[in-house]
C-alpha atoms as a PDB file:
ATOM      1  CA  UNK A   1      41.056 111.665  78.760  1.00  0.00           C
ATOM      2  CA  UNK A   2      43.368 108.972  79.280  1.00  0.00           C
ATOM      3  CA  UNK A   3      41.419 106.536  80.804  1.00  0.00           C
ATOM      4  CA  UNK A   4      38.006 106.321  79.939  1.00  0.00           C
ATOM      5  CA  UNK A   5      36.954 103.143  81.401  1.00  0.00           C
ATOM      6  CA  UNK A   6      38.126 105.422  84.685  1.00  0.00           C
ATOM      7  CA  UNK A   7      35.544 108.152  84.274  1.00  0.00           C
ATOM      8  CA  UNK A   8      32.915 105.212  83.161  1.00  0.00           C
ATOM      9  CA  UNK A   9      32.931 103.799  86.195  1.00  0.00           C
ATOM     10  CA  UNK A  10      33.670 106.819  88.442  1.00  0.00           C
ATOM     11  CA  UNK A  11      32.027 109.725  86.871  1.00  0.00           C
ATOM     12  CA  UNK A  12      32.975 112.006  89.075  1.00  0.00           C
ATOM     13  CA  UNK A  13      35.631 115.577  88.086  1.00  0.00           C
ATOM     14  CA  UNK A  14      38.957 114.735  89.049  1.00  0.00           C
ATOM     15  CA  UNK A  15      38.743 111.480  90.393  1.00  0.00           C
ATOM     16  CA  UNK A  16      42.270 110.564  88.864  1.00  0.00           C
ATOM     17  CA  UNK A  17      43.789 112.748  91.128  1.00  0.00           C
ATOM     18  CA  UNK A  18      42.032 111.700  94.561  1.00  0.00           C
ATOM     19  CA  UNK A  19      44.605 110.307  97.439  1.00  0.00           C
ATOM     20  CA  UNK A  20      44.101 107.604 100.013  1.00  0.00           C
ATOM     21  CA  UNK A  21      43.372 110.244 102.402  1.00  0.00           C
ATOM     22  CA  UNK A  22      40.123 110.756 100.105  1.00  0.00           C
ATOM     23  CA  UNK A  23      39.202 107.659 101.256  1.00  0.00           C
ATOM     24  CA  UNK A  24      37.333 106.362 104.191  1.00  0.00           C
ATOM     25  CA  UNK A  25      37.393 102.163 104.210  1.00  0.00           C
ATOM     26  CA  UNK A  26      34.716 102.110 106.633  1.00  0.00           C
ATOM     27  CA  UNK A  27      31.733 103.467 105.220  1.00  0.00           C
ATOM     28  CA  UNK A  28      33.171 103.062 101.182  1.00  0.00           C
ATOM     29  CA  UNK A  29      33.012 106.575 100.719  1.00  0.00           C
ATOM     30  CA  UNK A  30      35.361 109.133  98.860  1.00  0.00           C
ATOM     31  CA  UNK A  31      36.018 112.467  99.326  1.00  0.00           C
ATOM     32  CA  UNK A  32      36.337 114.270  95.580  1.00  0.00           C
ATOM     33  CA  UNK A  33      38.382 117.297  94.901  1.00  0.00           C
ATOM     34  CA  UNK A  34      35.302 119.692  95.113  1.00  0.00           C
ATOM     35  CA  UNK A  35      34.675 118.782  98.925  1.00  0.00           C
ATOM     36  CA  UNK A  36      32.062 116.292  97.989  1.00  0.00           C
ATOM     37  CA  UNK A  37      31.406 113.419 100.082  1.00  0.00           C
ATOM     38  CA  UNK A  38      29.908 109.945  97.532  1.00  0.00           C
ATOM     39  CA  UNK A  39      29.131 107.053  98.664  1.00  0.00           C
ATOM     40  CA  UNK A  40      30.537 104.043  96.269  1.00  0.00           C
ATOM     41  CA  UNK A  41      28.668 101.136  95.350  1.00  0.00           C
ATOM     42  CA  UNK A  42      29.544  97.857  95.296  1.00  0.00           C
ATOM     43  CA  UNK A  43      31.439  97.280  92.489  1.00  0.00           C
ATOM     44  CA  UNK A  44      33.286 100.710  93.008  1.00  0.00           C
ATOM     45  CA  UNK A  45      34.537  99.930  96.345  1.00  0.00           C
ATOM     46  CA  UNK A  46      35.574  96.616  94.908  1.00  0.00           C
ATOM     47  CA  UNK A  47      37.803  98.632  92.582  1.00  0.00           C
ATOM     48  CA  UNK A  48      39.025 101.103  95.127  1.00  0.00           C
ATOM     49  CA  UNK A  49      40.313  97.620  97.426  1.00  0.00           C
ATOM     50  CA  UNK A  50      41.889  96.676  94.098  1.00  0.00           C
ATOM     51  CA  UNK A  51      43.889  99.331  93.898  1.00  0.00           C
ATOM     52  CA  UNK A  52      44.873  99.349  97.458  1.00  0.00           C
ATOM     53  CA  UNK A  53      46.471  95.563  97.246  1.00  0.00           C
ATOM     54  CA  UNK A  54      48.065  96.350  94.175  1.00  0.00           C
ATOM     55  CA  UNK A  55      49.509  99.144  95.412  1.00  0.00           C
ATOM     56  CA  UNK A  56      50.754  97.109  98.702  1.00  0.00           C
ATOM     57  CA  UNK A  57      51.820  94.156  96.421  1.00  0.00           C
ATOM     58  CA  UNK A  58      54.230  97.001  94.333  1.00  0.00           C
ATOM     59  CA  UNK A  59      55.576  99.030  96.972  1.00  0.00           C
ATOM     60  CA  UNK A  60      55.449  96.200  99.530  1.00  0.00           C
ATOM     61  CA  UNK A  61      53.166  98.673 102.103  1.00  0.00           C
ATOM     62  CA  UNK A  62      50.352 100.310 102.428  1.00  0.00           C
ATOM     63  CA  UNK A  63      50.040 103.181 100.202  1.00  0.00           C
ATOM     64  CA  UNK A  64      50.892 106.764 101.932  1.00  0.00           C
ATOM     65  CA  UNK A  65      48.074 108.785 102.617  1.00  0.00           C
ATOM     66  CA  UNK A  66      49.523 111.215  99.783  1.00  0.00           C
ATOM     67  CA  UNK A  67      49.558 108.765  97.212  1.00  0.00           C
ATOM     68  CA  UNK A  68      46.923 108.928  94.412  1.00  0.00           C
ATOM     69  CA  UNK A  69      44.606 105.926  94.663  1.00  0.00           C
ATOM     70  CA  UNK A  70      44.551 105.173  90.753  1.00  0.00           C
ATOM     71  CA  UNK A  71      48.425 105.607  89.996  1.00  0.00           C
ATOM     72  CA  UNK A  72      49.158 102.321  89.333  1.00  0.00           C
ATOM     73  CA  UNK A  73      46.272 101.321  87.651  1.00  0.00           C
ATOM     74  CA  UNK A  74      46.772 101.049  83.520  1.00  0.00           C
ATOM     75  CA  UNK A  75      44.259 100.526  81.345  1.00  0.00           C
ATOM     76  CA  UNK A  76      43.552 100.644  77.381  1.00  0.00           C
ATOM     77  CA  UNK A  77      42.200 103.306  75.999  1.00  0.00           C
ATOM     78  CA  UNK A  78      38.966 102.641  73.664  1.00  0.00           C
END
C-alpha cells in the first residue's frame, strides 16, 4: 500500500481510486467502489475539502467529476 496514513483514516477498499462524482458535498458522504454509500465524519470531510482546494489551487478549477479525489495528495510512507 502506498499510502497508509490513506487507508488509516479511510478504511474503506479502494478508496484511492474514488472520483469527485463519488462525492456528495451536501450530506459529506462518499460513494465507494462496491456501491456503498458512508457517511464521513468530521475530520474526514475536512480531508475530502482539502483535497478539493488543492486540487482547484493546482489546476486553477474545480476538479472534473472524473478526477480521482486523492491524486494529488502525497504523503510519506511509515
Amino acid at each position: 500500500m502506498k499510502n497508509k496514513y490513506l487507508f488509516r483514516v479511510f478504511p474503506y477498499p479502494g478508496i484511492e481510486t474514488v472520483c469527485w462524482e463519488s462525492w456528495d458535498f451536501e450530506r459529506q458522504q462518499l460513494t465507494l467502489p462496491d456501491g456503498r454509500k458512508v457517511c464521513l465524519d468530521n475530520m474526514q470531510a475536512a480531508f475530502v475539502r482539502y483535497c478539493y482546494r488543492k486540487q482547484c489551487e493546482y489546476h486553477q478549477h474545480a476538479p472534473h467529476m472524473g478526477d480521482r479525489i486523492f491524486q494529488t495528495f502525497k504523503v510519506k510512507t511509515v
